[in-house]
C-alpha atoms as a PDB file:
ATOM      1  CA  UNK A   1       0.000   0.000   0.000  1.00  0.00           C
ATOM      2  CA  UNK A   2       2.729   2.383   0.538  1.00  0.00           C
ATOM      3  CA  UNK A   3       3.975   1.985  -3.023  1.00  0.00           C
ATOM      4  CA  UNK A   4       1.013   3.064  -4.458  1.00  0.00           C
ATOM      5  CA  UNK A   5       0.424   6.149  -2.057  1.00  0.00           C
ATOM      6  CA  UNK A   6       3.954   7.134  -3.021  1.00  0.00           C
ATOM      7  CA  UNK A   7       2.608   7.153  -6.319  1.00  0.00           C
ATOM      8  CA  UNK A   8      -0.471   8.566  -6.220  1.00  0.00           C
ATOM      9  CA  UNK A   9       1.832  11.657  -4.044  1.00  0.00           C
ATOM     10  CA  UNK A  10       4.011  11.832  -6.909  1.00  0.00           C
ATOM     11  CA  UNK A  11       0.892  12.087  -8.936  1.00  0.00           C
ATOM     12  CA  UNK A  12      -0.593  14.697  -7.182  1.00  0.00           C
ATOM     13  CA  UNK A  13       2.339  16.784  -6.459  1.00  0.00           C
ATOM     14  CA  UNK A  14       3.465  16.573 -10.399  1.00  0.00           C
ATOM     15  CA  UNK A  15      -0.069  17.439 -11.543  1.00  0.00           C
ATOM     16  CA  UNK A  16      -0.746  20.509  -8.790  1.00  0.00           C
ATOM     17  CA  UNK A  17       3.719  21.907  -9.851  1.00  0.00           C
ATOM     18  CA  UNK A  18       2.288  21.881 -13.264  1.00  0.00           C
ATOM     19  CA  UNK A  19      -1.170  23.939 -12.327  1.00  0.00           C
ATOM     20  CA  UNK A  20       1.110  26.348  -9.818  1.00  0.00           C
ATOM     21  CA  UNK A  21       3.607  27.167 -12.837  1.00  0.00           C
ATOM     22  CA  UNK A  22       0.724  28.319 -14.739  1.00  0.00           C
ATOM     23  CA  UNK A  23      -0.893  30.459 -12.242  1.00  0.00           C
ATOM     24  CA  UNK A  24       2.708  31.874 -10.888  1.00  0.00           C
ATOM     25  CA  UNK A  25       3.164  33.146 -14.263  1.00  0.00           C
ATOM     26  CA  UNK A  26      -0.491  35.161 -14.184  1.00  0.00           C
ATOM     27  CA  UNK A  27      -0.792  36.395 -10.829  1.00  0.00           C
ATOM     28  CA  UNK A  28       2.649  36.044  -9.547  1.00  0.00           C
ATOM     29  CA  UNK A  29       4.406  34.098  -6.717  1.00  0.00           C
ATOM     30  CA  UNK A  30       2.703  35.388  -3.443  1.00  0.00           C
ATOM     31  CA  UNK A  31      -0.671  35.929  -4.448  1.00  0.00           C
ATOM     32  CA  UNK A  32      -0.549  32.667  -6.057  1.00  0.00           C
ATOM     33  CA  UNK A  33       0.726  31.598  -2.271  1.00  0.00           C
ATOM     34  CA  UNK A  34      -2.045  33.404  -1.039  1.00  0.00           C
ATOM     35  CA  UNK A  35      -5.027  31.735  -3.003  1.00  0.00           C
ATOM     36  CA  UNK A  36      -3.501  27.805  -3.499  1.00  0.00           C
ATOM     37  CA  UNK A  37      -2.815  27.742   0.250  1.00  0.00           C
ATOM     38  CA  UNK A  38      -6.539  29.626   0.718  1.00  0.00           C
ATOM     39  CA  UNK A  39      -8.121  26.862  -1.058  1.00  0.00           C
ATOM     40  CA  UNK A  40      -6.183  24.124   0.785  1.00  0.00           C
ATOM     41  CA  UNK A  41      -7.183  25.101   3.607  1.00  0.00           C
ATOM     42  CA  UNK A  42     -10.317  24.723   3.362  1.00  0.00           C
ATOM     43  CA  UNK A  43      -9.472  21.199   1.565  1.00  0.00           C
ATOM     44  CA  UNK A  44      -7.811  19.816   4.619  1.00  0.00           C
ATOM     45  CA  UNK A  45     -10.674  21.446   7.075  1.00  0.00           C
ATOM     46  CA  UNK A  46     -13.309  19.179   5.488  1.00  0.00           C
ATOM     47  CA  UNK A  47     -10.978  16.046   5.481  1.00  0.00           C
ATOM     48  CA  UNK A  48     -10.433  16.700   9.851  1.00  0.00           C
ATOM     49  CA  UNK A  49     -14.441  17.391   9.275  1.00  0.00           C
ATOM     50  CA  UNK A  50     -14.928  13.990   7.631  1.00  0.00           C
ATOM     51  CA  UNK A  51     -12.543  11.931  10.111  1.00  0.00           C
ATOM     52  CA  UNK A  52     -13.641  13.798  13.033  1.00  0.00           C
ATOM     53  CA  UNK A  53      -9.689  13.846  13.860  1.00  0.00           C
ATOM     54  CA  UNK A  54      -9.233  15.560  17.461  1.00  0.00           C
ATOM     55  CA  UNK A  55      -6.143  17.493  17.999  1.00  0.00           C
ATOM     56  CA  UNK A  56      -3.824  15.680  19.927  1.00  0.00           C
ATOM     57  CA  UNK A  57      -2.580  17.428  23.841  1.00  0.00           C
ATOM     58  CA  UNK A  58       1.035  16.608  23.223  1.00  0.00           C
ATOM     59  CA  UNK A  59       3.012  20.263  23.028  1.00  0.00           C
ATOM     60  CA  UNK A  60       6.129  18.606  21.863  1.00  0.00           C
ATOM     61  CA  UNK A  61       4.497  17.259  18.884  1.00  0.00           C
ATOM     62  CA  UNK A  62       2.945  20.449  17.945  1.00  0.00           C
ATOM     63  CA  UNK A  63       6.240  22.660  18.421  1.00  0.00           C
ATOM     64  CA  UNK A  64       8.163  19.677  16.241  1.00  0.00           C
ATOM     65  CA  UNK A  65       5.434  20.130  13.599  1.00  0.00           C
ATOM     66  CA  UNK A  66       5.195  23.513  13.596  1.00  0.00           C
ATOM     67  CA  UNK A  67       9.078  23.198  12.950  1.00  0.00           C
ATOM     68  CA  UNK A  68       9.019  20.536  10.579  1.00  0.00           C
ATOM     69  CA  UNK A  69       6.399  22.659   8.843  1.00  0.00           C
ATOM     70  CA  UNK A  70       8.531  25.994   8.619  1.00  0.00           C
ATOM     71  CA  UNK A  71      11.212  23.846   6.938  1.00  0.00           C
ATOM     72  CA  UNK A  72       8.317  23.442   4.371  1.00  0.00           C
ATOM     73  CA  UNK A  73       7.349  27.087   4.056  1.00  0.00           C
ATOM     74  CA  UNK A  74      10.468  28.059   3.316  1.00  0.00           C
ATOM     75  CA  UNK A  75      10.617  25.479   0.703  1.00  0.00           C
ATOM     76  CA  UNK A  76       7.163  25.985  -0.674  1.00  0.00           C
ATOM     77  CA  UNK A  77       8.436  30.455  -1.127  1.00  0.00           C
ATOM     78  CA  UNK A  78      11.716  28.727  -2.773  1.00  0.00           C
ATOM     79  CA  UNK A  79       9.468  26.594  -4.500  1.00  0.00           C
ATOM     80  CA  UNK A  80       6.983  29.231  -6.197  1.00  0.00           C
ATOM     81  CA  UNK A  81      10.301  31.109  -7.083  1.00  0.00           C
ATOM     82  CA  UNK A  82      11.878  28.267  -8.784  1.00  0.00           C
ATOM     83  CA  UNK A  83       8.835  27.930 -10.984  1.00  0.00           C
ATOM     84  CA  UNK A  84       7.927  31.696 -11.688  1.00  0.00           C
ATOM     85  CA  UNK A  85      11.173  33.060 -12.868  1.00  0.00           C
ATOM     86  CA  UNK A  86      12.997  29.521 -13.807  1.00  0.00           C
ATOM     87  CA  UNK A  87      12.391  26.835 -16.851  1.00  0.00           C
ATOM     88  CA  UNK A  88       9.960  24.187 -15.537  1.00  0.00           C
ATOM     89  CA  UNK A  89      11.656  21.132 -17.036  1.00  0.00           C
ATOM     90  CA  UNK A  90      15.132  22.137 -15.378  1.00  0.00           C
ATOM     91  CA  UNK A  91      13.854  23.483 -11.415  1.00  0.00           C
ATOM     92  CA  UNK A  92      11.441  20.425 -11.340  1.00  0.00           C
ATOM     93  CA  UNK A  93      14.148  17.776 -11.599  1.00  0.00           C
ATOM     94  CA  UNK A  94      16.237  20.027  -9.294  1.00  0.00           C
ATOM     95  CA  UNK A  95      13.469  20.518  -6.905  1.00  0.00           C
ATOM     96  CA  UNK A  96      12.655  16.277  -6.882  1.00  0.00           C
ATOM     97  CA  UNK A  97      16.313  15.999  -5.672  1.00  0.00           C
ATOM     98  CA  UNK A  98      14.410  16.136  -2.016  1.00  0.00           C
ATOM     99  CA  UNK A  99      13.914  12.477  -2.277  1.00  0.00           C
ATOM    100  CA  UNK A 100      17.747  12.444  -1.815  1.00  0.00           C
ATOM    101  CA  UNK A 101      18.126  14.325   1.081  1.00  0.00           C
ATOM    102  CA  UNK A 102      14.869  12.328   3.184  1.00  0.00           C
ATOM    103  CA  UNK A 103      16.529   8.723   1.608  1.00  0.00           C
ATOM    104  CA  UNK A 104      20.530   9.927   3.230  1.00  0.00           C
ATOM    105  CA  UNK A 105      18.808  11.412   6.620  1.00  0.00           C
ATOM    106  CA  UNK A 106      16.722   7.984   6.914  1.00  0.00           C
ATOM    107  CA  UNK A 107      19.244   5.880   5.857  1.00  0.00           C
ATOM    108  CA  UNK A 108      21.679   7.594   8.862  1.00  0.00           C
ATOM    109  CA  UNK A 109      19.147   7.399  11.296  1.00  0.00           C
ATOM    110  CA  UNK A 110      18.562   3.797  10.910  1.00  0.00           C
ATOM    111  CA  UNK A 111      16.327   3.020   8.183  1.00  0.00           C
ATOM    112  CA  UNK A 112      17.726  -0.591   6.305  1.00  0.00           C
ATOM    113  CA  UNK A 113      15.351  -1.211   3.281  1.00  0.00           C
ATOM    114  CA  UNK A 114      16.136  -4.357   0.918  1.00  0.00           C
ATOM    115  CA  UNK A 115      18.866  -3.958  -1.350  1.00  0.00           C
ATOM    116  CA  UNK A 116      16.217  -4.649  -4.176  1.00  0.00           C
ATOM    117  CA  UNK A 117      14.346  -2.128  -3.126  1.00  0.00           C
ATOM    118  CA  UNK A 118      17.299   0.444  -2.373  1.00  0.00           C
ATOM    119  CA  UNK A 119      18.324  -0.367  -5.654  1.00  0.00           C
ATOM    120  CA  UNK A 120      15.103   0.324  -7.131  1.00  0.00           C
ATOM    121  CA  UNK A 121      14.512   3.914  -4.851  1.00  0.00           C
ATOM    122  CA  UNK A 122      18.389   5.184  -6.201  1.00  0.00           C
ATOM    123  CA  UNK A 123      17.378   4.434  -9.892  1.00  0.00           C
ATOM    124  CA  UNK A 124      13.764   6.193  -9.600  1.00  0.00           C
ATOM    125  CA  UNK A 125      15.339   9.165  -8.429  1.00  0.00           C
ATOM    126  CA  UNK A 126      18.066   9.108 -11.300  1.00  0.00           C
ATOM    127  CA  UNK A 127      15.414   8.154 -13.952  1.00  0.00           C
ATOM    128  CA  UNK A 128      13.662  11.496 -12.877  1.00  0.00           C
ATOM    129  CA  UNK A 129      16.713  13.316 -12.945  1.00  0.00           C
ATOM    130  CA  UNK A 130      17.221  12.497 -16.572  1.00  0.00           C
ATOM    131  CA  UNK A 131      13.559  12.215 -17.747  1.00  0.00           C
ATOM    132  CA  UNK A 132      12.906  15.771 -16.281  1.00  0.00           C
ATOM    133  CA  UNK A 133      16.393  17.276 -17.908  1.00  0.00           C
ATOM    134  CA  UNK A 134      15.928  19.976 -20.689  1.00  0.00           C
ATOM    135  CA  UNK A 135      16.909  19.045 -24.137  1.00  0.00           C
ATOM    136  CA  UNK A 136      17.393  22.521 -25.058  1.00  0.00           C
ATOM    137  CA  UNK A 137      20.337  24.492 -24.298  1.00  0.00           C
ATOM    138  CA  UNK A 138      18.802  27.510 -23.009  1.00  0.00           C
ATOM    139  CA  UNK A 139      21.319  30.347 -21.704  1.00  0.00           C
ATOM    140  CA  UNK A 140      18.444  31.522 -19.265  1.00  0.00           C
ATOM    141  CA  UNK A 141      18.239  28.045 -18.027  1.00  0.00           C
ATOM    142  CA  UNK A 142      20.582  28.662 -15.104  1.00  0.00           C
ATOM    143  CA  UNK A 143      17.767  31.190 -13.458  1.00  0.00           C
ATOM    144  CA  UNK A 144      15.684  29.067 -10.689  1.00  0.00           C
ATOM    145  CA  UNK A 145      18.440  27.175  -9.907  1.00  0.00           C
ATOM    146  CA  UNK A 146      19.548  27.948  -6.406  1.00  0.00           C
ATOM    147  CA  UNK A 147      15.923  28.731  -5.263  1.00  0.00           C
ATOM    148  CA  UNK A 148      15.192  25.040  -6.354  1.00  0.00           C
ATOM    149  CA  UNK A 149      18.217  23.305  -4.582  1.00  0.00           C
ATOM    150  CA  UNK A 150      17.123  25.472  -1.384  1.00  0.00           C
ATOM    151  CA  UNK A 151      13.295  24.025  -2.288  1.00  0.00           C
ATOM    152  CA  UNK A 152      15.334  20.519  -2.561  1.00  0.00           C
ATOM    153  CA  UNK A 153      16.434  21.149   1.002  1.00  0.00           C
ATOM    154  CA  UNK A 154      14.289  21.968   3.005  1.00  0.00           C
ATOM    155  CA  UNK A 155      10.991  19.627   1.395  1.00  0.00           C
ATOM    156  CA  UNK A 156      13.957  16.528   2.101  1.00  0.00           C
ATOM    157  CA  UNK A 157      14.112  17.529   5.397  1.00  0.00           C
ATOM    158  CA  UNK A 158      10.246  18.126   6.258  1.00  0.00           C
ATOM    159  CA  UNK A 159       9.840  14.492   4.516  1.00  0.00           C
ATOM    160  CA  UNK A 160      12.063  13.082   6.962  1.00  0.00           C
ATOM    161  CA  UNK A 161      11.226  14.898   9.981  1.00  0.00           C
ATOM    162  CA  UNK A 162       7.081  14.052   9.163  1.00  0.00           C
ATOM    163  CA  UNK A 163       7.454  10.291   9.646  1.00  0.00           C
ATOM    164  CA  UNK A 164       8.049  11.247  13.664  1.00  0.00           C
ATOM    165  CA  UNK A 165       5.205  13.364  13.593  1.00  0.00           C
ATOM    166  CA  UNK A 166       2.045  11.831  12.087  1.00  0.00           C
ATOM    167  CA  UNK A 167       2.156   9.153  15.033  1.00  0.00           C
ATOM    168  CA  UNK A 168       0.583  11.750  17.520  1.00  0.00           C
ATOM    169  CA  UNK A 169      -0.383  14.716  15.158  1.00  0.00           C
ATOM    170  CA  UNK A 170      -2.105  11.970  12.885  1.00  0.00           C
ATOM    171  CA  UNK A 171      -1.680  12.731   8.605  1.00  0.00           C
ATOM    172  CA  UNK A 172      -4.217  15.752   8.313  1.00  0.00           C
ATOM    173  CA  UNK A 173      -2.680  17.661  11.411  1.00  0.00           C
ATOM    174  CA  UNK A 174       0.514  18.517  10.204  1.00  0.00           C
ATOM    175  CA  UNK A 175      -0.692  19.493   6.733  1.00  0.00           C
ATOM    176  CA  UNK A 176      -2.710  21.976   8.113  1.00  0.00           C
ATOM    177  CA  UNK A 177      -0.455  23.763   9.952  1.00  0.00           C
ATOM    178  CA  UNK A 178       1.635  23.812   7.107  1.00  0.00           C
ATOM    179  CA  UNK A 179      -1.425  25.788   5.184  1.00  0.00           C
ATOM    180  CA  UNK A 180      -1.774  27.728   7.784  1.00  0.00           C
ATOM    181  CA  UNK A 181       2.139  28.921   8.077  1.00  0.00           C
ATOM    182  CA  UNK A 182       2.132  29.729   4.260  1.00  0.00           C
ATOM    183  CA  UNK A 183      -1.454  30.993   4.038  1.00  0.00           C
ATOM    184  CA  UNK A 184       0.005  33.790   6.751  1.00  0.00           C
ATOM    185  CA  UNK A 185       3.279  34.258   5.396  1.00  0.00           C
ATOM    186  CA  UNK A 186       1.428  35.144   2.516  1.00  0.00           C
ATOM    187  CA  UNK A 187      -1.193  37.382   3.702  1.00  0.00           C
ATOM    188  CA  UNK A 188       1.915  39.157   5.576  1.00  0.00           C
ATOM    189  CA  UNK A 189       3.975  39.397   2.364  1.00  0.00           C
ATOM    190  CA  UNK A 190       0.652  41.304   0.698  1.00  0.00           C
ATOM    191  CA  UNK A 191       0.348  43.464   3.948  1.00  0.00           C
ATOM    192  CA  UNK A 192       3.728  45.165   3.830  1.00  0.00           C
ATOM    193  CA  UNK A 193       4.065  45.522  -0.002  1.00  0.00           C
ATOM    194  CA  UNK A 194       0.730  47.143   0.635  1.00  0.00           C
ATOM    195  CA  UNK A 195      -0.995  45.051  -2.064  1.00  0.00           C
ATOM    196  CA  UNK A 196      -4.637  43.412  -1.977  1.00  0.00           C
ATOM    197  CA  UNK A 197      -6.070  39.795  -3.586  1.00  0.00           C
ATOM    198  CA  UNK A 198      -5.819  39.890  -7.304  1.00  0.00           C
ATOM    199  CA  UNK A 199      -9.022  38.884  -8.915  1.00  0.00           C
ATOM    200  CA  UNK A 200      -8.661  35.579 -10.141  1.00  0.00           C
ATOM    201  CA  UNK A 201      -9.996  35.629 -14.156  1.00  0.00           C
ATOM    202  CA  UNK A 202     -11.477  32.706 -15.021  1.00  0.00           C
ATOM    203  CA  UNK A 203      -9.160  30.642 -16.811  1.00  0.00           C
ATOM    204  CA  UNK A 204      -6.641  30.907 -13.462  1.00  0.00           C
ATOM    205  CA  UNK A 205      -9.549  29.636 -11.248  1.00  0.00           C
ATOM    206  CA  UNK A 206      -9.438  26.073 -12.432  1.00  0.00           C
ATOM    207  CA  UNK A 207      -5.845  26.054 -11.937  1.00  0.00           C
ATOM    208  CA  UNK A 208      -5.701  27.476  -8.668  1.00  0.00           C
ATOM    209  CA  UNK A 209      -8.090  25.200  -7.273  1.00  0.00           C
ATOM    210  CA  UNK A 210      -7.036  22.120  -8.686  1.00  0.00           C
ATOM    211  CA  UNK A 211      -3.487  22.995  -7.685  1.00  0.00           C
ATOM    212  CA  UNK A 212      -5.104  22.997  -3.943  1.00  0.00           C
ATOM    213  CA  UNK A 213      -6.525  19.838  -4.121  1.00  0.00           C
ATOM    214  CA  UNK A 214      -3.953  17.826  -5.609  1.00  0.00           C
ATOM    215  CA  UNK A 215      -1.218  19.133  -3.362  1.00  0.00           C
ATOM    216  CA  UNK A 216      -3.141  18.413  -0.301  1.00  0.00           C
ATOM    217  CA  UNK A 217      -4.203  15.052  -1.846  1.00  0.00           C
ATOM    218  CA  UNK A 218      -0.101  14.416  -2.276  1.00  0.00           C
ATOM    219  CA  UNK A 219       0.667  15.197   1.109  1.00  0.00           C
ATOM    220  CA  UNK A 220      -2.000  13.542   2.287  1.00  0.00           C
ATOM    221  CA  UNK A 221      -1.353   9.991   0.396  1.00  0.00           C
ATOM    222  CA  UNK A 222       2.692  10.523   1.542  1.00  0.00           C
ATOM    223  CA  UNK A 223       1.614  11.028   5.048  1.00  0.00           C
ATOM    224  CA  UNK A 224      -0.246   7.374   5.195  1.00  0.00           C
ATOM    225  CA  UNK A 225       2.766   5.998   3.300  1.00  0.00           C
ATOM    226  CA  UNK A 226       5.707   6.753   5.137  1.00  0.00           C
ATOM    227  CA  UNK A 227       3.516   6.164   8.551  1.00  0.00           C
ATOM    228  CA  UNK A 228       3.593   2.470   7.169  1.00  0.00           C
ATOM    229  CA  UNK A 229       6.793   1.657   5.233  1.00  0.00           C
ATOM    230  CA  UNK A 230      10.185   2.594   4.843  1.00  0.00           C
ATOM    231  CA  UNK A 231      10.520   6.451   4.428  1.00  0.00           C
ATOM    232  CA  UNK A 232      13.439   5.838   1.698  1.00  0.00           C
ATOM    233  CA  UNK A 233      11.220   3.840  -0.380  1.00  0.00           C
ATOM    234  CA  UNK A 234       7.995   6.115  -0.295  1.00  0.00           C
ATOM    235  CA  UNK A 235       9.742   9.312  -0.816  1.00  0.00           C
ATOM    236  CA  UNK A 236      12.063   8.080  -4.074  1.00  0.00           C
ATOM    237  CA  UNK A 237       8.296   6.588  -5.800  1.00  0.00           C
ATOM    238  CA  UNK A 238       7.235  10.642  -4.776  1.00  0.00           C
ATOM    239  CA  UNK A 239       9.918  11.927  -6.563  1.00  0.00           C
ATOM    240  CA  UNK A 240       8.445  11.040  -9.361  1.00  0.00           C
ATOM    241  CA  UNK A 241       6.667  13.958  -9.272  1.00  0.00           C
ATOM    242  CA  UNK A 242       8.782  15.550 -11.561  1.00  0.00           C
ATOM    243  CA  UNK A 243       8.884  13.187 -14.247  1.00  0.00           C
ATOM    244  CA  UNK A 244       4.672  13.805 -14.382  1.00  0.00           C
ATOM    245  CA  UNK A 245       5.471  17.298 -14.686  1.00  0.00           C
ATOM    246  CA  UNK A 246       7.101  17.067 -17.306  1.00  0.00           C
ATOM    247  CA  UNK A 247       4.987  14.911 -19.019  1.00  0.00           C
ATOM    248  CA  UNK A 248       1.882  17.372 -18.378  1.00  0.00           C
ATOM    249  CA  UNK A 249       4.180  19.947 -20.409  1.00  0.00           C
ATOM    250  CA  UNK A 250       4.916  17.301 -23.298  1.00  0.00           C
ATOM    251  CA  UNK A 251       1.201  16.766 -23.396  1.00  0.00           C
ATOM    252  CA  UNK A 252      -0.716  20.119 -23.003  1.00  0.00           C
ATOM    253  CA  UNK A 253       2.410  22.002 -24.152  1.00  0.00           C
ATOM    254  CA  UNK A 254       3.780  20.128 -26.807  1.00  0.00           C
ATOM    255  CA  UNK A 255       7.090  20.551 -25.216  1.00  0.00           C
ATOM    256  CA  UNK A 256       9.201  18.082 -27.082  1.00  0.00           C
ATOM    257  CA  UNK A 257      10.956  15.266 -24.848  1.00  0.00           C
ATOM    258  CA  UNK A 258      14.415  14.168 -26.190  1.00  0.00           C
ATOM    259  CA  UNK A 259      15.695  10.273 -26.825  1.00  0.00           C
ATOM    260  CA  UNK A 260      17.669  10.960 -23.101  1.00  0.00           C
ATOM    261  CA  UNK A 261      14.817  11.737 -21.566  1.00  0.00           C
ATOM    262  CA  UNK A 262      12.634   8.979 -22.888  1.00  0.00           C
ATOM    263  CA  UNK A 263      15.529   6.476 -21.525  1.00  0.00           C
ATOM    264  CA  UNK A 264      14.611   8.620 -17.777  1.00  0.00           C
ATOM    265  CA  UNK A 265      11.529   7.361 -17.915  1.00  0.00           C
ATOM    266  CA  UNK A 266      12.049   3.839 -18.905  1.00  0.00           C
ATOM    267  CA  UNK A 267      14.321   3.949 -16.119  1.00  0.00           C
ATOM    268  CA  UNK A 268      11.868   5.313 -13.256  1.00  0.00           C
ATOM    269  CA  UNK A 269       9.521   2.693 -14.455  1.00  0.00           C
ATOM    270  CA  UNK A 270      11.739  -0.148 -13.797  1.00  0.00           C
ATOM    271  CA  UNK A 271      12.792   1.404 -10.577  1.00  0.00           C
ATOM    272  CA  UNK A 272       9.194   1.337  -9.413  1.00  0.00           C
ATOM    273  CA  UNK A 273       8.872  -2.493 -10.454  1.00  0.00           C
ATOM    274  CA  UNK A 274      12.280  -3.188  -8.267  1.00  0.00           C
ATOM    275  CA  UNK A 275      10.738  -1.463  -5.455  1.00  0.00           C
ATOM    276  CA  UNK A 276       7.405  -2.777  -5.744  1.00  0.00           C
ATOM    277  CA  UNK A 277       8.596  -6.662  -5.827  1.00  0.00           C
END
């Protein structure tokens, strides 16, 4: 089961990168901040609604998610710069490079998955590297770059750091204090430049929304997974992200993959079927 919610994460968080580059590029990065983490809010209020999950009485666990979760805000404003001002099939592989970081800091602190299946995690992660590479030499290609190795960072680190959390905070918890964090970061960002809520024109709505959803759908689905199998394995099938966003562009975009890039994903895919046996 943990396979396939590191899948359907990488799903979700592929899909929703592809839906935030387009709105970045319309409204801009902190008012697109501002309304994704608006509407994911209220996603992850009717999920606690549904479960009728309690908040847990354990102060530790809230200051270590509220930690764990700043680590994610600063990746998530790293993140939205990566995608606004770099080229998306360059920061996105760069950015999925977080499944390294949470595979070394579990792998130190314990973790011992099968070979197989450690051999199947390292050549996921280097089949999205090369699916996700850009066949174009673009000069501006460099820009994005160090705001998506910070992004790589510090979403590695909130990966690791979750799997201690979501046994008392539970999986919604956590991911709404995360909301919460950006959603106010935001609203403060839009406060001191003195700037109000864009109207959102109708073809950014969709976008927006379904942005929302799938990104609290991801984080959702990697919650469950690393709460019940290795963290190493779940987070290098998540990092597949990347590769999805790239096929998104290939397919909506008509952005042109090269032969290298097709051998990236025949490589992911074989990963996935060493780490699934």
């Amino acid at each position: 089961m943990g396979i396939i919610l590191g899948l359907l994460a990488a799903i979700g968080w592929g899909s929703g990168d592809f839906a935030i580059s387009r709105v970045t590029r319309q409204i801009g990065v902190v008012q697109t901040m501002f309304y994704v983490q608006l509407f994911g809010i209220i996603a992850i209020c009717m999920v606690l609604l549904v479960r009728h999950d309690l908040p847990t009485t354990d102060l530790g666990a809230w200051g270590l998610g509220i930690a764990a979760n700043m680590m994610s805000l600063v990746g998530t404003l790293l993140l939205y710069r990566a995608f606004a001002i770099g080229t998306l099939s360059i920061v996105s592989p760069i950015v999925s490079g977080f499944a390294v970081i949470t595979t070394m800091l579990a792998l130190l602190t314990g973790e011992r998955p099968g070979l197989l299946a450690l051999g199947g995690a390292v050549l996921v992660i280097a089949g999205v590297v090369i699916a996700a590479r850009s066949p174009s030499g673009d000069a501006g290609g460099s820009r994005g770059i160090i705001e998506a190795v910070g992004a790589a960072i510090c979403i590695g680190v909130y990966c690791w750091t979750i799997s201690y959390i979501i046994p008392t905070l539970g999986i919604a918890w956590p991911v709404l204090i995360g909301r919460l964090l950006t959603f106010l970061v935001a609203l403060g960002l839009m406060v001191r430049s003195g700037s109000r809520p864009v109207r959102l024109e109708r073809e950014v709505w969709p976008f927006a929304v379904g942005a929302a959803i799938l990104d609290t759908v991801a984080f959702l689905c990697f919650s469950v997974g690393v709460s019940g199998t290795y963290v190493s394995v779940v987070t290098a099938l998540s990092s597949i992200f990347s590769a999805v966003t790239v096929l998104l562009a290939w397919i909506f975009l008509r952005e042109r993959l090269s032969m290298s890039q097709w051998v990236g994903v025949a490589g992911l895919l074989v990963g996935v079927l060493l780490v699934s046996i």
